[in-house]
Structures are given as C-alpha cells and as structure tokens.
Protein backbone atom coordinates (compact mmCIF):
# COMPACT_ATOMS: atom_id res chain seq x y z
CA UNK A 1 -26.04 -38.36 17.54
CA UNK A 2 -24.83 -39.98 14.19
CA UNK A 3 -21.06 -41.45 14.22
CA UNK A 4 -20.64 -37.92 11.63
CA UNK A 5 -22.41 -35.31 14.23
CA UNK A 6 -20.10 -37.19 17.22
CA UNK A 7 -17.17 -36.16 14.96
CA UNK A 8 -17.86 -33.44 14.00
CA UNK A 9 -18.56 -32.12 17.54
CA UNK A 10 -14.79 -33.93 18.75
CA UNK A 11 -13.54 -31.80 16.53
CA UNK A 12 -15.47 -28.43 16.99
CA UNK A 13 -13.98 -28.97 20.95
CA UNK A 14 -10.43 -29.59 19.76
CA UNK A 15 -10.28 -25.95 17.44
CA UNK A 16 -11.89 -24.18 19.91
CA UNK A 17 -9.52 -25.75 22.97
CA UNK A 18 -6.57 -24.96 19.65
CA UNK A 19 -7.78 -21.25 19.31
CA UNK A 20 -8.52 -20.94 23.62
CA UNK A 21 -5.14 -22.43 24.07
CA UNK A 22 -2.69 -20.47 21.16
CA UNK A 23 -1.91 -17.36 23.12
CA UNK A 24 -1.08 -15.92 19.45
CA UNK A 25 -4.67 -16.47 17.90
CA UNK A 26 -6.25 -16.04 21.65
CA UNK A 27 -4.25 -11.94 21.27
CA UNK A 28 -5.62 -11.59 17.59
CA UNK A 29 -9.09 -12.71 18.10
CA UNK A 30 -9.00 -10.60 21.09
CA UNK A 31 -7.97 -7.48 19.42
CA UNK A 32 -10.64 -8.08 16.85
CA UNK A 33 -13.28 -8.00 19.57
CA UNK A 34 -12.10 -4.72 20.98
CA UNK A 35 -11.93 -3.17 17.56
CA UNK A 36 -13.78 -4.60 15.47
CA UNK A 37 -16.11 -7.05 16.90
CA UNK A 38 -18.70 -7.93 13.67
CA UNK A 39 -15.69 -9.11 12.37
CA UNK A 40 -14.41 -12.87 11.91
CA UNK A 41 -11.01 -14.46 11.71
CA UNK A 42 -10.46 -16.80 8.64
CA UNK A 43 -9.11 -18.55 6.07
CA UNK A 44 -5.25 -19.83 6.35
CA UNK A 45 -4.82 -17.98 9.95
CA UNK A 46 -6.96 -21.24 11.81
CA UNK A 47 -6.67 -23.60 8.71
CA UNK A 48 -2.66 -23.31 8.75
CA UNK A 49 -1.94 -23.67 12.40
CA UNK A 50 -4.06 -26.67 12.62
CA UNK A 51 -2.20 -28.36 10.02
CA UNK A 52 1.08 -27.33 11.56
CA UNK A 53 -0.50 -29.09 15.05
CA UNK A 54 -1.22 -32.42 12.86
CA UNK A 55 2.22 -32.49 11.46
CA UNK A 56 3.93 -31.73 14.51
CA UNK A 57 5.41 -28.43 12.70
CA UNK A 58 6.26 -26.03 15.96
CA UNK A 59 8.06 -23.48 13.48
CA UNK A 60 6.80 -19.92 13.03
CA UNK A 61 3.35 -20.00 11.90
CA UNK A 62 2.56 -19.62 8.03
CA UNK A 63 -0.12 -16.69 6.79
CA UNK A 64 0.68 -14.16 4.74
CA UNK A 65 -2.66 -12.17 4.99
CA UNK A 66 -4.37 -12.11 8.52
CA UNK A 67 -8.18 -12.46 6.88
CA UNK A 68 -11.20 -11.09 8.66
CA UNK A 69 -14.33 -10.97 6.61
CA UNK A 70 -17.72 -8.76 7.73
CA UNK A 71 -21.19 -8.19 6.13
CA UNK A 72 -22.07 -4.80 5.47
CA UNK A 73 -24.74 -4.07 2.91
CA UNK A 74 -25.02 -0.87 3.96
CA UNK A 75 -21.27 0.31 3.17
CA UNK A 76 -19.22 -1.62 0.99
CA UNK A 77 -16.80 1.04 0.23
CA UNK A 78 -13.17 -0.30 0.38
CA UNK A 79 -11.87 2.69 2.17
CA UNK A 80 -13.98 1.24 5.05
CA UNK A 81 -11.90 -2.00 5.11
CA UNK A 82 -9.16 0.45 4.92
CA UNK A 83 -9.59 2.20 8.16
CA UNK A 84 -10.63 -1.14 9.63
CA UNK A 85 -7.37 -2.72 8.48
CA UNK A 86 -5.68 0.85 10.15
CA UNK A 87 -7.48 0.17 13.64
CA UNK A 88 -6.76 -3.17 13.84
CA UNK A 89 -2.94 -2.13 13.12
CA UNK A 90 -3.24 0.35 15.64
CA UNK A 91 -4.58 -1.74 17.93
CA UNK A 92 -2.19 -4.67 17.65
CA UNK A 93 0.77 -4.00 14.86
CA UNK A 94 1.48 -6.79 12.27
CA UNK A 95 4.81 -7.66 13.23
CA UNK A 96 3.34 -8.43 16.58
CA UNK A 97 0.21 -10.45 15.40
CA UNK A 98 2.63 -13.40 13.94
CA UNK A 99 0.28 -14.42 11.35
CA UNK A 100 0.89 -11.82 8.93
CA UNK A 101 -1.11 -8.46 7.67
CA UNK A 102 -4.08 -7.47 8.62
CA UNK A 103 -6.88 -7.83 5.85
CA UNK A 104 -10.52 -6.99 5.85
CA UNK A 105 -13.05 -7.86 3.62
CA UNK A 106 -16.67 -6.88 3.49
CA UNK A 107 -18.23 -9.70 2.16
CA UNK A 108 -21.28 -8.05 0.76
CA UNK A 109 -19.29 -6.24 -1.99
CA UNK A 110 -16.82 -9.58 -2.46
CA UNK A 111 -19.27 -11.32 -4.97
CA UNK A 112 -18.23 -8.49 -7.72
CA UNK A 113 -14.69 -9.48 -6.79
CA UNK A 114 -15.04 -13.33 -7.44
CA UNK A 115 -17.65 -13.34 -10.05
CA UNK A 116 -20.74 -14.77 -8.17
CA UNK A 117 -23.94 -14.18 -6.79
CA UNK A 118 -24.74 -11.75 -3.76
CA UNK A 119 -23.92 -13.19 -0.96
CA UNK A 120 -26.27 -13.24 2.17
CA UNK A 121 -24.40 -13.26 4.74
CA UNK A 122 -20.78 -14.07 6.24
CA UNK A 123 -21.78 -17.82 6.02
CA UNK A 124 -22.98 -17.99 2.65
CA UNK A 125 -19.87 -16.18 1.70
CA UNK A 126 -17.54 -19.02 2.90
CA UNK A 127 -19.95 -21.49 0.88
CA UNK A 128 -18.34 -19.54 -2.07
CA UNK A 129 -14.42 -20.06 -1.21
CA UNK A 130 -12.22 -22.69 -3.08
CA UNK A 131 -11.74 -25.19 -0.38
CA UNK A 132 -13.62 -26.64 2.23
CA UNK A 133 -10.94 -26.61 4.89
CA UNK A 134 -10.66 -23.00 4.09
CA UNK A 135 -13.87 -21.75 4.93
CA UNK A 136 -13.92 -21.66 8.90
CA UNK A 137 -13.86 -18.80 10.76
CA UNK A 138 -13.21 -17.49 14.24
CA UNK A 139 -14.43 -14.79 16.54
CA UNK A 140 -15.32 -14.17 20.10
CA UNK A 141 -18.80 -13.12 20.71
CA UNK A 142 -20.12 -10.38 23.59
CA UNK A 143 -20.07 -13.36 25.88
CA UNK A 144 -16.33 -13.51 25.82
CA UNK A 145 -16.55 -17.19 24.14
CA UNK A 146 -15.26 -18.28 20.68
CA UNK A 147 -17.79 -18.79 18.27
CA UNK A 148 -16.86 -20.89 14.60
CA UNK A 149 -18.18 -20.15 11.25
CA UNK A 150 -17.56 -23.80 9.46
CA UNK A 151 -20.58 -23.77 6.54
CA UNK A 152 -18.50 -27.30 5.22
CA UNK A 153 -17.64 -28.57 9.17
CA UNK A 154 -14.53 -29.61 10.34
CA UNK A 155 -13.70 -33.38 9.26
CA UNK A 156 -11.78 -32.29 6.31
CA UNK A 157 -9.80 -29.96 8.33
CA UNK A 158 -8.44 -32.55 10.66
CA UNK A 159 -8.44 -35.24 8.09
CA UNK A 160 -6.20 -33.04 6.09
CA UNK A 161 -8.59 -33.03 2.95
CA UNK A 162 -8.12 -30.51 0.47
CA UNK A 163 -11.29 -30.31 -1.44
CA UNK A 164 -12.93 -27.90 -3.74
CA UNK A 165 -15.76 -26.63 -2.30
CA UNK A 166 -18.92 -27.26 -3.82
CA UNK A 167 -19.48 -23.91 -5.52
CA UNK A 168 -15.74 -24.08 -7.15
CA UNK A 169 -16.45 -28.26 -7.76
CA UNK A 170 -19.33 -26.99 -10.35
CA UNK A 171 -18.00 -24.00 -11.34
CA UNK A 172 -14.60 -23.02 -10.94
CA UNK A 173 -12.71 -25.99 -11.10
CA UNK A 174 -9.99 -24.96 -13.42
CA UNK A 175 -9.25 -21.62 -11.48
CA UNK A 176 -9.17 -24.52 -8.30
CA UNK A 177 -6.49 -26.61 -9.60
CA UNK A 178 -4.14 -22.97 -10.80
CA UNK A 179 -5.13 -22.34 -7.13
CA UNK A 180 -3.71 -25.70 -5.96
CA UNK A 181 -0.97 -25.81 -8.13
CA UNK A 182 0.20 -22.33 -7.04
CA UNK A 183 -0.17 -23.15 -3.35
CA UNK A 184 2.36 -26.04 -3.42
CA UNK A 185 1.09 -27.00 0.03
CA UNK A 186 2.14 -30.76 0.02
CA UNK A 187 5.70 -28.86 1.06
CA UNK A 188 5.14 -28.19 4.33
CA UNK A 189 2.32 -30.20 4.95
CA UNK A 190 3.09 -33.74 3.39
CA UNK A 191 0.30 -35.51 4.99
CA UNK A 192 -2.21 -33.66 2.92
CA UNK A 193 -4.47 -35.55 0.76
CA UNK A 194 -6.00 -34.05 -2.63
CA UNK A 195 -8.84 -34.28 -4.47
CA UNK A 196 -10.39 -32.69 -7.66
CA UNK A 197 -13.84 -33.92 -8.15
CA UNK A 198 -15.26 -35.19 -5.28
CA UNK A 199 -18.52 -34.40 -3.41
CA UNK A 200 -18.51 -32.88 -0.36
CA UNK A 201 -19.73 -35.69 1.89
C-alpha cells in the first residue's frame, strides 16, 4: 500500500474503534439499525466528537441536529422524513441521544434544496457538502458491523483540515466562507487549520 492508503486505513481503524467504543454513538447508530436501517449517521455527530477526542475536550458533546441521510427515489416526500424523524424519537428520545435532534434527509430530493445536480446515491450526495471533513458517515450494516461513508477519506478529519469540498471549491465558494464564518469553529476547536482554495489532495 502507498504511505496515503496506510493512512488512510490507520485512520478508518481509529473512527470505527471511536464509534465501537462511544457508548453514546454505539446507542444512536444502534437505534438507527432497528428503525431505520437504510439510513446513515453524518455530518457534525462523528466529525465533532472526533475533534473533541484530538483536543482532549471531554465536555458534553456538540451537535445541534443528529443528521441521517437516505436515498429514496421512489418517495421523496418530506412527510416521510417526518415520520422517520418520529420513529427514531420514539425509539430513542432526543434528550437521551446527547447529540441533539433527530434529522432525516432523503438525499434524492436534497439536490432541489442545495441547487445542484441529482444526486446518485448517498455517496455522491456527500461529494456535494461544503467540507471534506464533513462528509463521513456512519451506520451498522445487517452484519452487526459499522460500515463508513467517507467519499473525501479521513486524513483531513484527523489532521483537523477544514476544506471546501471540491464541488463548493468550484462552485460555491462564497456561500463556503458565510458558512465558515458563521460556524466560528476555531472556538472550541483551536487546533483547526483553514483553507479556502485548495485542492483536495
């Protein structure tokens, strides 16, 4: 393997022993197999509590909106994601899931939302959000083990590179710095290093 595929694969190990290990995210992705098991964990729920495990933050964890994304050609009605969002509640209530809301988007209707092309897939949806240390996602799979989504892999994740993902690089890179500028992450995570322009490596 190349010194990148070596590190790459270091770090796969380390989020899945992170998600395996977290009895919070081991409950949620749990209760997202049971209910609703197409479904993927994402966004800020994995990329936050790895940067809180970098920078040695053992405080409560930070995530508004507990994302899980699906593709569903077939229905992309929003009450859908509705009663999805209710099951999932039902299942395991917010104030018990520690990472915030429950949110569900079908990615096959999101492209309208953001302004893009159809999306194929789950995969090629991530390809589409802001940052590359954003677009991983979690679930466990009918063999009971955790399976990653990471279309951008891992390095910037643990590196603690915020990037704008190709698709925003080229496109959207004025709507990418509001993004950044809104976030104010650099607050809780002071490690973090930033860049604009940059290709994706």
């Amino acid at each position: 393997m190349t010194k990148t595929t070596e590190e790459e694969a270091r770090y796969r190990e380390i989020l899945l022993q992170h998600l395996r290990e977290s009895q919070l995210h081991r409950q949620v992705l749990e209760c997202l197999h049971i209910v609703f098991p197409q479904g993927w964990v994402a966004a800020g729920a994995i990329r936050n509590s790895v940067w809180d495990a970098l920078s040695g933050i053992e405080e409560s964890p930070l995530c508004n909106d507990l994302d899980v994304i699906y593709f569903s050609p077939q229905d992309t009605r929003q009450k859908t994601e509705r009663e999805i969002e209710n099951r999932l509640q039902q299942q395991l209530p917010e104030s018990k899931t520690g990472l915030g809301k429950w949110s569900v988007k079908n990615q096959a209707r999101m492209h309208l939302v953001n302004r893009d092309r159809p999306y194929l897939d789950c995969s090629d949806a991530l390809r589409h959000w802001p940052e590359t240390a954003t677009a991983i996602a979690a679930r466990i799979n009918n063999a009971g083990q955790i399976e990653l989504l990471s279309p951008f892999g891992l390095t910037d994740l643990f590196q603690m590179k915020v990037r704008p993902s190709p698709h925003f690089r080229d496109h959207k890179l004025f709507e990418y710095k509001i993004r950044q500028n809104r976030k104010n992450w650099r607050i809780r995570w002071r490690s973090l290093d930033f860049f604009m322009e940059e290709k994706v490596a």
